[in-house]
N, C-alpha and C. Protein backbone atom coordinates (compact mmCIF):
# COMPACT_ATOMS: atom_id res chain seq x y z
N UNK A 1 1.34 9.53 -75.26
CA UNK A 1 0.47 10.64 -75.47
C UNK A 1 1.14 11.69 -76.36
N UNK A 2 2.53 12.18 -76.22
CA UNK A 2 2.91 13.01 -77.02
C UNK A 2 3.89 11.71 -78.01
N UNK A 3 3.83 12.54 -79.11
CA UNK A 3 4.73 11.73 -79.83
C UNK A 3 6.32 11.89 -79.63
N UNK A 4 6.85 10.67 -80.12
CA UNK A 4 8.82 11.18 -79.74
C UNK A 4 9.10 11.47 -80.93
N UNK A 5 10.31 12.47 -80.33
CA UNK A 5 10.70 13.09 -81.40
C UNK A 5 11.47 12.44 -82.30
N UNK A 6 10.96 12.94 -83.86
CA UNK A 6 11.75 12.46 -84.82
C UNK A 6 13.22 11.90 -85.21
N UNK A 7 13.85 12.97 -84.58
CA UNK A 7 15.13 12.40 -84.65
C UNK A 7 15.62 11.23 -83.51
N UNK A 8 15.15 11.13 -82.64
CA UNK A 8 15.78 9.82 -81.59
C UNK A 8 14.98 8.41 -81.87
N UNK A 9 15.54 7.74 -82.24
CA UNK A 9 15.01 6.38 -82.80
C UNK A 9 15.14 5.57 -81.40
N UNK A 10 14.36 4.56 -80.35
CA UNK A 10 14.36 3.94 -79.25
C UNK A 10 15.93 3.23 -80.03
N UNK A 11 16.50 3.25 -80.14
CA UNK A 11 17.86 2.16 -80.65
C UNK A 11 19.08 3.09 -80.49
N UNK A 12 19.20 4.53 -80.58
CA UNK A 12 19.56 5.73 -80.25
C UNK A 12 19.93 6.07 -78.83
N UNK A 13 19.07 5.82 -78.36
CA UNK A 13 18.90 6.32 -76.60
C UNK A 13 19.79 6.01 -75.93
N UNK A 14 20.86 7.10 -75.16
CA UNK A 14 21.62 6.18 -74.18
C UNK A 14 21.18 5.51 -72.79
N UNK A 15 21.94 4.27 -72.55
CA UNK A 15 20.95 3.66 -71.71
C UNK A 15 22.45 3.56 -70.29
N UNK A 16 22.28 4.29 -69.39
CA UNK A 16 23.48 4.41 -68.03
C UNK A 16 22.86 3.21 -67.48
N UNK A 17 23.98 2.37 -67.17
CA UNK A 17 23.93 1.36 -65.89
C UNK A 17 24.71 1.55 -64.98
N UNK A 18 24.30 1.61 -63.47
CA UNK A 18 24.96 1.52 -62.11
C UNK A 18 25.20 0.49 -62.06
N UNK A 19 26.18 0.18 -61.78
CA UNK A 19 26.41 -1.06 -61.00
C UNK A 19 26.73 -0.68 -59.26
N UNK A 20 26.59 -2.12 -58.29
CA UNK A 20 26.68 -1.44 -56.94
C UNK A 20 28.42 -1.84 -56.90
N UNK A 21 28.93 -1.14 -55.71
CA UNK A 21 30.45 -1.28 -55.30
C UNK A 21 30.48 -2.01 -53.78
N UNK A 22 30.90 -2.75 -54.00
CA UNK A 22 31.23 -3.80 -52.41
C UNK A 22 31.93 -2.90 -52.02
N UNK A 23 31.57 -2.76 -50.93
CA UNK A 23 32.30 -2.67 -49.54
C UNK A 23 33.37 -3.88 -48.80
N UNK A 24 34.34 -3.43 -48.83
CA UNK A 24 35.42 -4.26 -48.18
C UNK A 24 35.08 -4.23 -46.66
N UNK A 25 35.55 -5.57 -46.09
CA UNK A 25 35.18 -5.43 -44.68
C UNK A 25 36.38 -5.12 -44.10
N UNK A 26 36.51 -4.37 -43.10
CA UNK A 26 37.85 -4.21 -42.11
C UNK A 26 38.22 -5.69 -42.03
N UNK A 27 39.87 -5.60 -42.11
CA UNK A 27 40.48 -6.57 -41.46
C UNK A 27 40.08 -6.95 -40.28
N UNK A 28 39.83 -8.02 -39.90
CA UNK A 28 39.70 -8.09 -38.36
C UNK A 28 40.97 -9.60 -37.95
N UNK A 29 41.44 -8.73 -36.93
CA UNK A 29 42.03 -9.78 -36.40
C UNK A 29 42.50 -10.23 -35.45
N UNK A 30 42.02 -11.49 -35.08
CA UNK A 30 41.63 -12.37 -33.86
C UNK A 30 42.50 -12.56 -32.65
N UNK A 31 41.80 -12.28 -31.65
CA UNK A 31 42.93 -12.38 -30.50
C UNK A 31 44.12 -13.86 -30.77
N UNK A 32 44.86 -13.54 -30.02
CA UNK A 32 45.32 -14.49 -29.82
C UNK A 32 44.92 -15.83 -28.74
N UNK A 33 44.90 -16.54 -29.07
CA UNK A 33 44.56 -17.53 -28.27
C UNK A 33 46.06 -18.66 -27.39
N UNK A 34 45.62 -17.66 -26.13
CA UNK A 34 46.91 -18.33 -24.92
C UNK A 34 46.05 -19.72 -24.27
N UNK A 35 46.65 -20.50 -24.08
CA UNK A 35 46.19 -21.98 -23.75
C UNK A 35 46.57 -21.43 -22.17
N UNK A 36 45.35 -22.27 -21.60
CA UNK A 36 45.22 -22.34 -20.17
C UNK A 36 45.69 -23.41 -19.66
N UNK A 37 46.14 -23.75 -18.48
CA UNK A 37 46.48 -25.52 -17.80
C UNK A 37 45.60 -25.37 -17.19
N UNK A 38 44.79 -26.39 -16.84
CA UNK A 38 43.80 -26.76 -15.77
C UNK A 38 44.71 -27.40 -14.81
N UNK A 39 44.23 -27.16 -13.52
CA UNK A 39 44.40 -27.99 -12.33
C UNK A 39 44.75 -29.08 -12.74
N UNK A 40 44.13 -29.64 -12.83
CA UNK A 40 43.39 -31.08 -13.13
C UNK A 40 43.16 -31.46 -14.40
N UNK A 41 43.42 -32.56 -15.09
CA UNK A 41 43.13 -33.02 -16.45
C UNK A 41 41.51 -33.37 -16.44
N UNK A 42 40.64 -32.97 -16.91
CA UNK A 42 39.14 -32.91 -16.85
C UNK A 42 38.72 -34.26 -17.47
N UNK A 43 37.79 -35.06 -16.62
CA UNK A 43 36.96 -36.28 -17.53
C UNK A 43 36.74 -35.93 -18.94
N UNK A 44 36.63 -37.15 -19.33
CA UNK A 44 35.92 -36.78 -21.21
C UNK A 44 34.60 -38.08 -21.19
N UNK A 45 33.96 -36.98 -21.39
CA UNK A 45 32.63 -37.66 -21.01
C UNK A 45 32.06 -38.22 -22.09
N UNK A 46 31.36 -39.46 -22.90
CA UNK A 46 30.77 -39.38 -24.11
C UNK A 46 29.03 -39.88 -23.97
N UNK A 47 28.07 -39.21 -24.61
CA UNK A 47 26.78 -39.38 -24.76
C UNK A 47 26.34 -40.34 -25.91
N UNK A 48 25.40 -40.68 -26.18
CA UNK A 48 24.98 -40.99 -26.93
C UNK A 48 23.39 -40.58 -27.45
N UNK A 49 23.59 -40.01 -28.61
CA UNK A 49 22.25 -39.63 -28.68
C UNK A 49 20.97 -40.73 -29.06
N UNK A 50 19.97 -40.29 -29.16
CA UNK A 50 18.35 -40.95 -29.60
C UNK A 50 19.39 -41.12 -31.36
N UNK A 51 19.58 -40.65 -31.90
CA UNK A 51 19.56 -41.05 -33.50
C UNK A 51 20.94 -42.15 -33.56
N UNK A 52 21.68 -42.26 -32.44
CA UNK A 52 22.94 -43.33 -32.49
C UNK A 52 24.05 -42.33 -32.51
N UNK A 53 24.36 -41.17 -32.68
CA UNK A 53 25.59 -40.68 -32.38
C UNK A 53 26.03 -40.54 -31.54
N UNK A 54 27.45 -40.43 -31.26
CA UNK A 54 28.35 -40.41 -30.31
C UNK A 54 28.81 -38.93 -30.15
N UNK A 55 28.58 -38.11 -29.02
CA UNK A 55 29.13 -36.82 -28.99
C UNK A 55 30.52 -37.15 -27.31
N UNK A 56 31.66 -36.93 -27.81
CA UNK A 56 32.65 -36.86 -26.80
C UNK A 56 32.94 -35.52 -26.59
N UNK A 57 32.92 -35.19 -25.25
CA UNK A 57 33.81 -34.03 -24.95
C UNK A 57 34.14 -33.67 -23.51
N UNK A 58 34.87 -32.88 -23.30
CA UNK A 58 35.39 -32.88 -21.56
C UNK A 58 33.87 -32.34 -21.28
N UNK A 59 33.59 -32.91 -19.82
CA UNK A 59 32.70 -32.03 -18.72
C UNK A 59 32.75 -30.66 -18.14
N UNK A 60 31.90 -29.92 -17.73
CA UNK A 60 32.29 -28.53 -17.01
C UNK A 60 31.51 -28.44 -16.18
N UNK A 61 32.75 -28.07 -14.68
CA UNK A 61 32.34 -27.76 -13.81
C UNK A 61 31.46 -26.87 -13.52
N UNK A 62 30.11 -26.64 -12.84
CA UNK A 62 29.41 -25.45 -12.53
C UNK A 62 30.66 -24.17 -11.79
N UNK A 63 30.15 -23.29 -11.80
CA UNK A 63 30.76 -22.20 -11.58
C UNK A 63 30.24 -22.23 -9.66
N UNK A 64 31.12 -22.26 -9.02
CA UNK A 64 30.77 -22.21 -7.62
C UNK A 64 30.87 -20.66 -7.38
N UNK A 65 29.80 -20.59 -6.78
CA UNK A 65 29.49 -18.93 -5.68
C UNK A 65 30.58 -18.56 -5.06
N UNK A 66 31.04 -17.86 -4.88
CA UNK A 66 31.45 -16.48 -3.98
C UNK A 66 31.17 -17.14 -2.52
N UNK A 67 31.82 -17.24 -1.44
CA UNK A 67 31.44 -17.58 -0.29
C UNK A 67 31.18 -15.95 0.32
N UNK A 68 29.79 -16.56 0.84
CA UNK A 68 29.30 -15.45 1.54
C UNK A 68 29.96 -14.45 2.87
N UNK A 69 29.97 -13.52 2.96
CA UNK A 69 30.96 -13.18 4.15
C UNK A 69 30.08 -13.35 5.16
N UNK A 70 30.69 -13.22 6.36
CA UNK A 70 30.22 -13.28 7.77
C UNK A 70 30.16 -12.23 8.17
N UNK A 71 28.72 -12.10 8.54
CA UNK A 71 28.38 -10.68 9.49
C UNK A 71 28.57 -10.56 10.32
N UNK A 72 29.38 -9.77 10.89
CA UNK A 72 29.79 -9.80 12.76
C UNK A 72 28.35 -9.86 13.18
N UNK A 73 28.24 -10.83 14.87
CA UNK A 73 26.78 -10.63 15.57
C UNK A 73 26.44 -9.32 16.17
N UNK A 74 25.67 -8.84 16.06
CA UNK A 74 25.06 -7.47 16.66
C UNK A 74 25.13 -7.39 18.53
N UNK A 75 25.14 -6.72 18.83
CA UNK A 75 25.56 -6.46 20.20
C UNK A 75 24.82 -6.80 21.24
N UNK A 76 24.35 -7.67 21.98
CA UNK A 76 23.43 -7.81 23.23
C UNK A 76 22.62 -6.64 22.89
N UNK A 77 23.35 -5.29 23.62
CA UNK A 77 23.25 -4.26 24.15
C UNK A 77 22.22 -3.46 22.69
N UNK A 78 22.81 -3.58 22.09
CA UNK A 78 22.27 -2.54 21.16
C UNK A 78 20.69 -2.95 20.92
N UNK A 79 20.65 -4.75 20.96
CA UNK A 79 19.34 -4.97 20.15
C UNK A 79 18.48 -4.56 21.37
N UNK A 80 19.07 -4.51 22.90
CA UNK A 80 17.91 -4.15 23.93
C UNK A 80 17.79 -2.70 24.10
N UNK A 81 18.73 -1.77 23.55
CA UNK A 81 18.42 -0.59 23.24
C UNK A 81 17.40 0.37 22.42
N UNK A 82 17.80 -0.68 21.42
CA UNK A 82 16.37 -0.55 20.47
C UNK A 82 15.12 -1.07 20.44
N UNK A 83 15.04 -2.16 20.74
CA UNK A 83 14.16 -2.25 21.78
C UNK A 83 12.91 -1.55 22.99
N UNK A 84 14.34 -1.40 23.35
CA UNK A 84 14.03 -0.33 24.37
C UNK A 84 13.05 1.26 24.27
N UNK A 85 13.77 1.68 22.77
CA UNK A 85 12.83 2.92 22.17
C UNK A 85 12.16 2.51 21.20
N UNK A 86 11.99 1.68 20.65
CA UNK A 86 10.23 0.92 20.10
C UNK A 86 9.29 0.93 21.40
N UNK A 87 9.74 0.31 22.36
CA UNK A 87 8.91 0.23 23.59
C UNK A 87 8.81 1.63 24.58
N UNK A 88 9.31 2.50 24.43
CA UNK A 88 9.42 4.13 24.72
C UNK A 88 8.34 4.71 23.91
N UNK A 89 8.27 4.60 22.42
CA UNK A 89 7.36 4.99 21.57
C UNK A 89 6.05 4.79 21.88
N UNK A 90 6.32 3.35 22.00
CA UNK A 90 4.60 2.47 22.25
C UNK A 90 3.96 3.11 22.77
N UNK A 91 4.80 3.22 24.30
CA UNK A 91 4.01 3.91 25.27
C UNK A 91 3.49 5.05 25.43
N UNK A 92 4.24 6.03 24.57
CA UNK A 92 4.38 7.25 24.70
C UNK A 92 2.67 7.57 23.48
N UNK A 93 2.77 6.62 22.39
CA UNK A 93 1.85 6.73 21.54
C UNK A 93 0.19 6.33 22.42
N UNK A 94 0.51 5.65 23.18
CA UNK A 94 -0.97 4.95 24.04
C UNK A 94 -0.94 6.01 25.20
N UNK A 95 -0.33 6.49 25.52
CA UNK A 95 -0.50 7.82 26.86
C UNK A 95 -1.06 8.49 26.07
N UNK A 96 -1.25 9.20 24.72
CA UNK A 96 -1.55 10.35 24.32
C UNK A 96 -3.05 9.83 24.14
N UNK A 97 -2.93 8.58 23.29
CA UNK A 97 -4.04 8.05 23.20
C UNK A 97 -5.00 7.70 24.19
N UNK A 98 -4.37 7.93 25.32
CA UNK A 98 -5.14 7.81 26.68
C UNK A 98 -5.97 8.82 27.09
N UNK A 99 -4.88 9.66 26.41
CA UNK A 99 -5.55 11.38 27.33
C UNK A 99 -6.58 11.72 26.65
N UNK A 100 -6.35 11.49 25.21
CA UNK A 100 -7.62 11.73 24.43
C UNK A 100 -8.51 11.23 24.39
N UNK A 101 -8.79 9.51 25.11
CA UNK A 101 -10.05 8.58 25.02
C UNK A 101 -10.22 9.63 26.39
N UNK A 102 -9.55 10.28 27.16
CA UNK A 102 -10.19 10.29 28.42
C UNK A 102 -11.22 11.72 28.41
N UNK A 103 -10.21 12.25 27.24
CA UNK A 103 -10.93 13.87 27.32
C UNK A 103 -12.46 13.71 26.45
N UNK A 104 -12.17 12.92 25.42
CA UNK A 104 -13.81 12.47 24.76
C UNK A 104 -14.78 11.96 25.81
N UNK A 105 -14.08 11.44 26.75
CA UNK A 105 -14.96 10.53 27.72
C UNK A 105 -15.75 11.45 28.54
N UNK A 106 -14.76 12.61 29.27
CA UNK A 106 -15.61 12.89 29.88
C UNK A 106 -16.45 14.54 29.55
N UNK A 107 -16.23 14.91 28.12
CA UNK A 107 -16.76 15.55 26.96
C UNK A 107 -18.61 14.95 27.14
N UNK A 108 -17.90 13.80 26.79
CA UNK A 108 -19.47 13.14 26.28
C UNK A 108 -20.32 12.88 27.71
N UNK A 109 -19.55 12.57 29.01
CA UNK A 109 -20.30 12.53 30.06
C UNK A 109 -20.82 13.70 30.96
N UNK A 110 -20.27 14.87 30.16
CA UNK A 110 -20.67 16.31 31.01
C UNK A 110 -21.92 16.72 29.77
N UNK A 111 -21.84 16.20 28.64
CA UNK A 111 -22.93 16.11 27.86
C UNK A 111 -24.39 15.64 28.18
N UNK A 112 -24.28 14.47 28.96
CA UNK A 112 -25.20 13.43 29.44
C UNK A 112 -25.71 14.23 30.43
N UNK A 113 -24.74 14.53 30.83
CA UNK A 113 -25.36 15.13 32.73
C UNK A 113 -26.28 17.04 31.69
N UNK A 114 -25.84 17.53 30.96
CA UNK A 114 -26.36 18.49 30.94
C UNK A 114 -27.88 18.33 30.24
N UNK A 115 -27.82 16.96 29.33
CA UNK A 115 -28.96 16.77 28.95
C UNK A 115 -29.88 16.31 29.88
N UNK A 116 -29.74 15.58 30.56
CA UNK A 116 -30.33 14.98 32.18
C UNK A 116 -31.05 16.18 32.76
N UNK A 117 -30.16 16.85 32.53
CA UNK A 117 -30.68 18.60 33.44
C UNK A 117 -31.58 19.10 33.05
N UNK A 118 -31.41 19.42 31.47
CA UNK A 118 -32.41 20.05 30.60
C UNK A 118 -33.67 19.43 30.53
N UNK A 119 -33.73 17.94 30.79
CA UNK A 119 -34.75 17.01 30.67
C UNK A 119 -35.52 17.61 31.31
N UNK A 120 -35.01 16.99 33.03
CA UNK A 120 -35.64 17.14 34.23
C UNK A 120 -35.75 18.45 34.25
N UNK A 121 -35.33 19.72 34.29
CA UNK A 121 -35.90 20.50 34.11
C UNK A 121 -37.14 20.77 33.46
N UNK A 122 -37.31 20.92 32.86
CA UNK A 122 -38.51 21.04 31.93
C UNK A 122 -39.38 20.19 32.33
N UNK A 123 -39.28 18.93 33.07
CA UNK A 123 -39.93 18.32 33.26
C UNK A 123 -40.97 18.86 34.69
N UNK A 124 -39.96 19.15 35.05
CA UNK A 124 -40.49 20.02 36.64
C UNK A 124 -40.98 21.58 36.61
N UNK A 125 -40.85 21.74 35.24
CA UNK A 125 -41.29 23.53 34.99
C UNK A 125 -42.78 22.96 34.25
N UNK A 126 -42.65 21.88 33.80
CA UNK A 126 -44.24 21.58 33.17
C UNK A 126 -45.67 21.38 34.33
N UNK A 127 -44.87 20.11 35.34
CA UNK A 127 -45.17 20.18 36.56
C UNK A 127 -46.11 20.99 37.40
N UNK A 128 -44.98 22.06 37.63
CA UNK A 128 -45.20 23.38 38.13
C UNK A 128 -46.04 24.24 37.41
N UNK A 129 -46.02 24.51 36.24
CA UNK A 129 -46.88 25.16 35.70
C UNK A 129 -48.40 24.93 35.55
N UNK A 130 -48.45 23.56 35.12
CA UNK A 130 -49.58 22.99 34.58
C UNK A 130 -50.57 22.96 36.21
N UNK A 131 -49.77 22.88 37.49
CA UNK A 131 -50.52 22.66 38.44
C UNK A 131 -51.32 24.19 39.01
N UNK A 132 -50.24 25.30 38.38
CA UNK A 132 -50.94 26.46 38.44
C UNK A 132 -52.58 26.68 37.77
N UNK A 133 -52.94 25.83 36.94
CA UNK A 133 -53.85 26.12 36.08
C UNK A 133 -55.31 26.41 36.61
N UNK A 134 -55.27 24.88 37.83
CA UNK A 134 -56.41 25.14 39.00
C UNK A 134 -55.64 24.49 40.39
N UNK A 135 -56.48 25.44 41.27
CA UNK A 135 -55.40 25.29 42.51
C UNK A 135 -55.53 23.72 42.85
N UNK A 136 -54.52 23.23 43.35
CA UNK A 136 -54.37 22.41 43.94
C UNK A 136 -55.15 21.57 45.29
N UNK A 137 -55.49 20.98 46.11
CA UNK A 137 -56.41 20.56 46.83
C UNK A 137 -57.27 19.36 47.11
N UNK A 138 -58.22 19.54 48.17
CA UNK A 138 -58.94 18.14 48.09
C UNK A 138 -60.18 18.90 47.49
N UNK A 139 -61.01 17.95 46.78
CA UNK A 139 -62.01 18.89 46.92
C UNK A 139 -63.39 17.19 47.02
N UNK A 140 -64.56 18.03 47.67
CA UNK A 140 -65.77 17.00 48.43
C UNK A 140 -66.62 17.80 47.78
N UNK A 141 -67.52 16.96 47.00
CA UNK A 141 -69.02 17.36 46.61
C UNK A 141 -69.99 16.72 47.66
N UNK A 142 -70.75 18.01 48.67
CA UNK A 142 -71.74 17.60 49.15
C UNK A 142 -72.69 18.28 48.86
N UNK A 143 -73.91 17.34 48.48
CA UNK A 143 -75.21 18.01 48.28
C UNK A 143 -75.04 18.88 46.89
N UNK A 144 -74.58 18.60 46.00
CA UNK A 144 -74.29 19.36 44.52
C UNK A 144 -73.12 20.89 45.13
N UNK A 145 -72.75 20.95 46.25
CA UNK A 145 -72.06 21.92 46.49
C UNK A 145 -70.32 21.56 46.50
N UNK A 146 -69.57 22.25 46.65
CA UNK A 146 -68.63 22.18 46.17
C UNK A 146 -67.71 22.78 47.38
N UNK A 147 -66.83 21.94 47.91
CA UNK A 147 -65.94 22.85 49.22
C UNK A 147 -64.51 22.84 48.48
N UNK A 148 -63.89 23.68 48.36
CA UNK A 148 -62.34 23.82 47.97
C UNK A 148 -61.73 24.19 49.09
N UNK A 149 -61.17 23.80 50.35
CA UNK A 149 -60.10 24.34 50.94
C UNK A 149 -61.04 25.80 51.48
N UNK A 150 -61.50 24.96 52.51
CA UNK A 150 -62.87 26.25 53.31
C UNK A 150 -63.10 27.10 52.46
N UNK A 151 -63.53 27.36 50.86
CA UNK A 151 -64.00 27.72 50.59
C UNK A 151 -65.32 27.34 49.72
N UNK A 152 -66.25 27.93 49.77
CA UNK A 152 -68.14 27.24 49.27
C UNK A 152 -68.29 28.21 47.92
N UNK A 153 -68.26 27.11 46.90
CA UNK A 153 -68.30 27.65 45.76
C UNK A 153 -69.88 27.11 45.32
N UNK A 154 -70.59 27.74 44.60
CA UNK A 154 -72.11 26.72 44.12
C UNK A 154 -72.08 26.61 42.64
């Protein structure tokens, strides 16, 4: 878009190259390697593979566990101790639970009896009332007349 300038000819131009710089790696250097004796001179076992080769080399033993320690046995005494207050608890949890089925119980049965009351009551105030309405009695129609309890009504 703009033109270059006259005096720099593309053949002119300086052209910088980087090059990259390796990095050296630390020396490293390798333990020494101390040879072990085995117990025992180890089998040399050889396979044969599916394609026909022969792979030789010693076997290795699995690595055996740690023998487990022994737990001393726990005490007669102690396991019937404990025991003992699991079965302290139990009880102690079902007494409470007792007192309370007993106090609902008889909650709900002084309930019953008061409704019983209220019933029959009312039942006997209806009774009573309703018999007030006309007196009570025998009553005999003779002759279109009317006797209530020695009294002659027409």
């Amino acid at each position: 878009m703009y033109p270059e300038h006259p005096s720099h000819s593309p053949t002119e131009r300086a052209v910088e190259v980087h090059h990259p710089t390796p990095i050296t790696p630390a020396a490293v250097t390798p333990a020494p390697l101390v040879p072990v004796q085995p117990g025992s001179v180890p089998a040399v076992a050889s396979v044969v593979l599916p394609d026909g080769r022969v792979v030789t080399g010693y076997t290795i033993n699995p690595a055996q566990p740690e023998p487990v320690a022994v737990k001393p046995p726990v005490s007669r005494a102690a396991v019937n101790v404990a025991l003992g207050g699991v079965g302290f608890l139990a009880v102690c949890g079902g007494l409470i639970l007792l007192t309370s089925f007993i106090a609902a119980l008889t909650a709900f049965i002084t309930q019953l009896i008061t409704l019983a009351a209220v019933i029959f009551g009312g039942w006997i105030a209806v009774q009573v009332f309703s018999a007030s309405g006309h007196q009570g009695g025998t009553t005999v129609n003779i002759r279109k007349a009317t006797f209530k309890r020695n009294h002659f009504h027409s």
